[in-house]
Protein backbone atom coordinates (compact mmCIF):
# COMPACT_ATOMS: atom_id res chain seq x y z
CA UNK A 1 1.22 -24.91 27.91
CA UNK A 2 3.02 -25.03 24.63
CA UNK A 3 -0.51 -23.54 22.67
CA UNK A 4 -0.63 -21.13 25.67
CA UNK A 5 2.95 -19.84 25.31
CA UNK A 6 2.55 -19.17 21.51
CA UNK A 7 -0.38 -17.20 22.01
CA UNK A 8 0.79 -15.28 24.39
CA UNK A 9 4.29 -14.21 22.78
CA UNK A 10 3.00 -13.53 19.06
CA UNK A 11 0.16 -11.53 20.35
CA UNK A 12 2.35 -9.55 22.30
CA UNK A 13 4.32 -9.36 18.89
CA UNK A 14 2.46 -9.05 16.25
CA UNK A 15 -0.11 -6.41 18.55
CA UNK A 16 3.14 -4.50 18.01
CA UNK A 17 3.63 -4.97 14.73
CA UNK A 18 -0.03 -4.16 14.30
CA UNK A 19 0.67 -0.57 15.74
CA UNK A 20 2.41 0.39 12.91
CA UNK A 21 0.03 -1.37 10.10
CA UNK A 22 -3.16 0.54 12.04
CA UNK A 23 -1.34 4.25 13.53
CA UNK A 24 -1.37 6.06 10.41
CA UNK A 25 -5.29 4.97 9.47
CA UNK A 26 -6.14 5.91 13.07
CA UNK A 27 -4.18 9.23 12.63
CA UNK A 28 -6.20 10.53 9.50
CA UNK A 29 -9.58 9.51 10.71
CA UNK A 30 -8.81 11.59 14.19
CA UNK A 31 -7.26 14.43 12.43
CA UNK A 32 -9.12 14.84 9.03
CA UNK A 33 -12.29 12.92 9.63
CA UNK A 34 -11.80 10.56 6.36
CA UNK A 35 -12.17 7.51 6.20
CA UNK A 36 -9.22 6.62 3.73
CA UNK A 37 -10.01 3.18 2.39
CA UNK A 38 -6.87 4.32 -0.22
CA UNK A 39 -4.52 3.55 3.13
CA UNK A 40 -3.40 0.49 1.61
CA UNK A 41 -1.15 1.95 -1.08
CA UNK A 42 1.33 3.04 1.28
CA UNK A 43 2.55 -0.50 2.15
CA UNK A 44 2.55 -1.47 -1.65
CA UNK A 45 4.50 2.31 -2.26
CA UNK A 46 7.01 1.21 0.15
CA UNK A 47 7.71 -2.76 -0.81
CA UNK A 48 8.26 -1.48 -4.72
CA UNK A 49 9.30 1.82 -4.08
CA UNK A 50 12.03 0.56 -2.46
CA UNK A 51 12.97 -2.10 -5.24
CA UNK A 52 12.76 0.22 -7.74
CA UNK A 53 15.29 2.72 -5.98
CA UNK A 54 17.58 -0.62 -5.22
CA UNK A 55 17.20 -2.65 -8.27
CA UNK A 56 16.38 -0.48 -11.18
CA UNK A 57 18.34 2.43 -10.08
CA UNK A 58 20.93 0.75 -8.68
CA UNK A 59 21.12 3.13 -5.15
CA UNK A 60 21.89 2.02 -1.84
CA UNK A 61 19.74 1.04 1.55
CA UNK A 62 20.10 4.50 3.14
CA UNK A 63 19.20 6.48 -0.01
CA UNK A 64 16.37 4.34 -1.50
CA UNK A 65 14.69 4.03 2.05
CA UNK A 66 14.91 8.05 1.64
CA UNK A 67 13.67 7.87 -1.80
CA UNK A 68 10.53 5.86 -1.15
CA UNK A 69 9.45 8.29 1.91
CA UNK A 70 10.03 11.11 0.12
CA UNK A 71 7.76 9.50 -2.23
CA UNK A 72 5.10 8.47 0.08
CA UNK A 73 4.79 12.04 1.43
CA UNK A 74 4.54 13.49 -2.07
CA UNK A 75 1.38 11.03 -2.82
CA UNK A 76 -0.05 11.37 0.64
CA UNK A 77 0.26 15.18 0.20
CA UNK A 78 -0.45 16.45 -3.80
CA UNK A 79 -2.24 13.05 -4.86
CA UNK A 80 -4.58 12.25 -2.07
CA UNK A 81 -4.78 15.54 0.55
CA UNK A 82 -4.67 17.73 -3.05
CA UNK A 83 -5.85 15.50 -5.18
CA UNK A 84 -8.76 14.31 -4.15
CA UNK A 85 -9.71 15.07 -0.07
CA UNK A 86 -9.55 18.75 -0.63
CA UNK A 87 -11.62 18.46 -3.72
CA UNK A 88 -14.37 16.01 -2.79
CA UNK A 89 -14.55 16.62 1.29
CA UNK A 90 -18.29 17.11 1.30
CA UNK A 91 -19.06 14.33 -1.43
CA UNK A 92 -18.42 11.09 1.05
CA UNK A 93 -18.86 8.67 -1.90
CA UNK A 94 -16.68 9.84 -4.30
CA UNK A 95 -13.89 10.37 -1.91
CA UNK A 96 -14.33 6.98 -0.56
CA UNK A 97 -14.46 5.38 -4.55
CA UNK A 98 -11.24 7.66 -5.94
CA UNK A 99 -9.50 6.66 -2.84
CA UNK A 100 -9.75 2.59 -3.21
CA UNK A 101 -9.43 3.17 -6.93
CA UNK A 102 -6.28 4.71 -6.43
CA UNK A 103 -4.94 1.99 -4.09
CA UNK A 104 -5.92 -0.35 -6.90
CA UNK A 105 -4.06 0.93 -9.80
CA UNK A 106 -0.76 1.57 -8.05
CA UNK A 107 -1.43 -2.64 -6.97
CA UNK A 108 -2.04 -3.57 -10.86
CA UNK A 109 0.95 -0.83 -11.90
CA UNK A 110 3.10 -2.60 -9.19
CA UNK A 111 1.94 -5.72 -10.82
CA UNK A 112 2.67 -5.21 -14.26
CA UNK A 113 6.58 -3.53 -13.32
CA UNK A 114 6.91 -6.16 -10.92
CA UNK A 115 5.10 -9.73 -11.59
CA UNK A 116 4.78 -12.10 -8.37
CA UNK A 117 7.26 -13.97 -10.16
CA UNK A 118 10.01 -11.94 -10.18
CA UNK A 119 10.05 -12.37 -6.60
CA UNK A 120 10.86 -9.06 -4.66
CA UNK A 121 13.07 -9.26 -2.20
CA UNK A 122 14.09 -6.78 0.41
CA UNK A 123 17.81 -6.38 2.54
CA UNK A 124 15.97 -5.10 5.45
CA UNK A 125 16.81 -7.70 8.09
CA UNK A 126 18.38 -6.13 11.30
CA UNK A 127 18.94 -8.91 13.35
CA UNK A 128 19.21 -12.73 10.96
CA UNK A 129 18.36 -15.96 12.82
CA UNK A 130 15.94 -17.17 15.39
CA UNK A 131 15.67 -17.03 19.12
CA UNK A 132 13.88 -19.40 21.43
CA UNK A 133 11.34 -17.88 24.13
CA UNK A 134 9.89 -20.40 26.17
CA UNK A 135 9.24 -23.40 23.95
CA UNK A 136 8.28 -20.91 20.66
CA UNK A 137 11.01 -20.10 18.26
CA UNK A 138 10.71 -16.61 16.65
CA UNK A 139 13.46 -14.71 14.58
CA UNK A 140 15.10 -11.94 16.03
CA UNK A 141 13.57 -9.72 12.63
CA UNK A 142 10.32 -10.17 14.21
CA UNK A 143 11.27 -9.03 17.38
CA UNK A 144 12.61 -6.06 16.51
CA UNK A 145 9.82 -5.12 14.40
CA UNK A 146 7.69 -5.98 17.50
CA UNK A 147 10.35 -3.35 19.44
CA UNK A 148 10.52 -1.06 16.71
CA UNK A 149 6.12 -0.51 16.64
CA UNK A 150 6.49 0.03 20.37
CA UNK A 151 8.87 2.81 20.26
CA UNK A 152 7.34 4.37 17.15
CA UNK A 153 3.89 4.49 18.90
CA UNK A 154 5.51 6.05 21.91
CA UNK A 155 6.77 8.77 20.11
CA UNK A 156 3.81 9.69 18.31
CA UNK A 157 1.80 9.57 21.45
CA UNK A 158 4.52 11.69 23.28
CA UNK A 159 4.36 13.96 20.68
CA UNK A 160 0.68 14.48 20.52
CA UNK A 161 0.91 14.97 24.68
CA UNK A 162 4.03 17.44 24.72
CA UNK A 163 4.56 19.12 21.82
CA UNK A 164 2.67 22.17 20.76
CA UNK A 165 1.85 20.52 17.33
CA UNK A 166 0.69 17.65 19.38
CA UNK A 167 -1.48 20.18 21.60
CA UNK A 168 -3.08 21.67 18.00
CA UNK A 169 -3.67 18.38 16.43
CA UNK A 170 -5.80 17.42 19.36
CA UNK A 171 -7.54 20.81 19.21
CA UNK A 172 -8.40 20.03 15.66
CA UNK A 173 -9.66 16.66 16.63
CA UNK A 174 -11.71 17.80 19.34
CA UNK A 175 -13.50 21.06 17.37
CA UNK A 176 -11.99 22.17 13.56
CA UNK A 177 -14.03 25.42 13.96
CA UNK A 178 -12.91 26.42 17.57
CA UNK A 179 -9.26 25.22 16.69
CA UNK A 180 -9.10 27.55 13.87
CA UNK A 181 -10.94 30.85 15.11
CA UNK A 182 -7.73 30.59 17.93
CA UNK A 183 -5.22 30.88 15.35
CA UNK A 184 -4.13 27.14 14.32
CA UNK A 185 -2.90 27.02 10.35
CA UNK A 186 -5.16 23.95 9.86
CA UNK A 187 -4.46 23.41 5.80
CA UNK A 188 -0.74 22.71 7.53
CA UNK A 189 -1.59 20.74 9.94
CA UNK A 190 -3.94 18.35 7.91
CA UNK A 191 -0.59 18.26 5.27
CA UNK A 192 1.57 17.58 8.27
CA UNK A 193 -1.45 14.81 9.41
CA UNK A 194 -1.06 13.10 5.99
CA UNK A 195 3.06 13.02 5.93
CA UNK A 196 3.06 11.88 9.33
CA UNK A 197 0.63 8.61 8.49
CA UNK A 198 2.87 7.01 5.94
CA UNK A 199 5.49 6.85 8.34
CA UNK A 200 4.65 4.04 10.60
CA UNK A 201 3.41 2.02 7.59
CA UNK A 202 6.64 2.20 5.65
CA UNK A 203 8.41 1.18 8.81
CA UNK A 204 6.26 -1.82 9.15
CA UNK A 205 6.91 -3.11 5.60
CA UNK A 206 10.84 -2.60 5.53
CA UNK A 207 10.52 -4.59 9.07
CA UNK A 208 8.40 -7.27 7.96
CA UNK A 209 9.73 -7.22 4.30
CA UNK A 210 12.06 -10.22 5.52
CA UNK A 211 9.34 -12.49 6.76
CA UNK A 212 6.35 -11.44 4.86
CA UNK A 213 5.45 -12.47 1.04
CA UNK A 214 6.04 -9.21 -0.77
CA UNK A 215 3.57 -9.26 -3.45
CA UNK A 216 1.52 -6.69 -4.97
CA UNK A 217 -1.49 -6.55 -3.34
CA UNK A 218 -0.21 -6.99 -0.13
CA UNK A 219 -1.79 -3.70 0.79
CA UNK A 220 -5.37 -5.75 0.75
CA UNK A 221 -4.79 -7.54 3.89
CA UNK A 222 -2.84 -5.06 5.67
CA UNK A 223 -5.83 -2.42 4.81
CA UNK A 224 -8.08 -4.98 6.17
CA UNK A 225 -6.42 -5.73 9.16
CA UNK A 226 -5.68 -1.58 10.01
CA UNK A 227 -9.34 -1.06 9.25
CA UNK A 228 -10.86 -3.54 11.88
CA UNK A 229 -7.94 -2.10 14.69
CA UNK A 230 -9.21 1.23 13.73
CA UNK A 231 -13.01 0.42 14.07
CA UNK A 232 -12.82 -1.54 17.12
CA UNK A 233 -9.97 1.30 18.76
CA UNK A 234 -12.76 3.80 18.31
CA UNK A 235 -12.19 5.51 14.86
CA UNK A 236 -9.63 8.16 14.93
CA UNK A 237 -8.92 7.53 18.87
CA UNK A 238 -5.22 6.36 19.21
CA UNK A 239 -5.14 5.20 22.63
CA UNK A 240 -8.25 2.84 21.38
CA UNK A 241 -5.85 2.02 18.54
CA UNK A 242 -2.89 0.92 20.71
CA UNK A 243 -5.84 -1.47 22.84
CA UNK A 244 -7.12 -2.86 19.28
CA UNK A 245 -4.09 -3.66 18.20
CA UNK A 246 -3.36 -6.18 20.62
CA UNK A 247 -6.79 -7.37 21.20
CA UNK A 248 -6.78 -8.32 17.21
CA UNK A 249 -3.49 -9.97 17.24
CA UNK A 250 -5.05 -12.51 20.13
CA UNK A 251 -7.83 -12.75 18.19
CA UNK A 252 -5.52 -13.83 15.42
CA UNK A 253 -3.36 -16.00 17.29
CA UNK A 254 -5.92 -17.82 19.44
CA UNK A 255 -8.05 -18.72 16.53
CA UNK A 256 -4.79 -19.90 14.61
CA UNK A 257 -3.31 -21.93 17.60
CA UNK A 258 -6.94 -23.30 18.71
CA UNK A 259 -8.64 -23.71 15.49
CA UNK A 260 -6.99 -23.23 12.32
CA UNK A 261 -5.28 -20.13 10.65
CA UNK A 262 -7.74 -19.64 7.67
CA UNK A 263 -10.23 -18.98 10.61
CA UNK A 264 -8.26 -15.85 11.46
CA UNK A 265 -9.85 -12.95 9.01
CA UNK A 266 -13.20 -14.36 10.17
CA UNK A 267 -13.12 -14.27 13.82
CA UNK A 268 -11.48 -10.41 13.53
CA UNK A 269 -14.26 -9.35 11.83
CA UNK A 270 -16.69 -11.64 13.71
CA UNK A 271 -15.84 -10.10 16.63
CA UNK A 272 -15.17 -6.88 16.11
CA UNK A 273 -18.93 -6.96 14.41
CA UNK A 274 -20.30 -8.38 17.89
CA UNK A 275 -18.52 -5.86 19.85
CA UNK A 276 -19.89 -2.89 17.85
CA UNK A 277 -23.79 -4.48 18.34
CA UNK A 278 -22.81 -4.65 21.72
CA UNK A 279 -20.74 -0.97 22.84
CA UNK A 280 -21.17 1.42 19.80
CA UNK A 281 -18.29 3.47 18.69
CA UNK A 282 -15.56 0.84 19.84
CA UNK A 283 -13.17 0.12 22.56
CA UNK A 284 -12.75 3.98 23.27
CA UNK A 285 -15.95 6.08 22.19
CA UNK A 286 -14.96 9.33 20.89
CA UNK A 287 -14.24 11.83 18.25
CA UNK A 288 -10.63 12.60 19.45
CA UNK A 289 -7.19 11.80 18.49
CA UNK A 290 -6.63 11.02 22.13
């Protein structure tokens, strides 16, 4: 009962944790049809963004944590959308290569300003301490990193259902060409896209920040793990994305509880390989954002 209880509690937290790891991959493949395998250097933008706005320049919380978006949505925007999607949108390959290469050297730039030594550290804890559910004992960070994913996700799904922006960005989605013959400004909706994807990630690192190693190339697994969500969701489909999320943290959590933890990568990807054989085009077939 004790194995049972675990699994079920971090899979129902960590699935929500995984929401904001996997929303903003999700997002870009529905909206701009890319598969950004750069992703990851938004989680390493955000864990030494934000040190280098508190430590070096000596700011507060509030304003670093402003800081470091603005930051992310200056990359996302002029450096990748600018940069490089705009430029290399019908040459697949060398999108995909100046992405990742990109996510690289800001991991070995973090690196060198920033060795694993010096051991980064960030004040983002809400809630210190630990609570007891059943017989597991989790810390109250967790859970409200777990609360915080849920309400993110719900407002980015409530805004793609009720909001005229919402309405357009599923347009787009569902036909670019139709979308923009009835009037939708899609070169402002695809910047809008990319600003709106680094959100959720930079909330998930100043949540986890105060029980996860911050290191720089944490991006790696975090990529990894936002990839398989996004390819077993249905790429680009959110409400497959919100169904991934929790189906990989029981995949996670089982393996770890049943087996061993270093089994965990490896039955992800195991699975989510089988299921593709299996159903093509994931949990939620589609080319839609919803």
């Amino acid at each position: 009962m004790d194995v049972i209880q675990n699994i079920i509690i971090y899979t129902l937290l960590w699935g929500s944790i995984y929401l904001l790891i996997s929303i903003g991959f999700s997002l870009i493949c529905g909206v701009l049809r890319i598969f950004h395998l750069g992703y990851g250097i938004t989680f390493v933008i955000a864990a030494y963004g934000m040190w280098f706005f508190l430590s070096d320049m000596q700011l507060g919380l509030v304003p670093s944590i402003i800081l470091m978006l603005l930051l992310q949505m200056f990359i996302a925007v002029f450096v990748f959308y600018k940069g490089v999607f705009q430029r290399y949108l019908d040459e697949e390959e060398n999108l995909l290569v100046i992405s990742i290469l990109l996510f690289l050297a800001a991991s070995h730039f973090s690196n060198w300003l920033y060795p694993v030594t010096v051991g980064v550290t960030i004040p983002t804890t809400l809630i210190p301490g630990m609570a007891k559910i059943g017989a597991v004992n989790v810390s109250y960070q967790m859970i409200a990193a777990a609360v915080v994913g849920i309400v993110v996700t719900a407002l980015f799904v409530l805004m793609f259902l009720k909001t005229r922006t919402g309405l357009i960005i599923r347009a787009m989605s569902q036909d670019l060409n139709a979308a923009r013959l009835m009037g939708a400004s899609v070169d402002n909706m695809y910047y809008l896209a990319m600003i709106m994807a680094v959100i959720p990630p930079s909330i998930c690192v100043l949540m986890i920040a105060p029980f996860w190693g911050v290191d720089p190339h944490m991006g790696q697994p975090l990529l990894i793990t936002a990839l398989l969500i996004a390819i077993l969701g249905g790429l680009g489909n959110l409400k497959g994305n919100i169904m991934a999320s929790y189906l990989i943290a029981f995949i996670h959590f089982s393996t770890s509880f049943l087996l061993a933890p270093r089994f965990m990568s490896f039955a992800a990807l195991f699975v989510t390989l089988i299921f593709l054989i299996v159903k093509r085009g994931g949990l939620v077939a589609g080319e839609t954002i919803w």
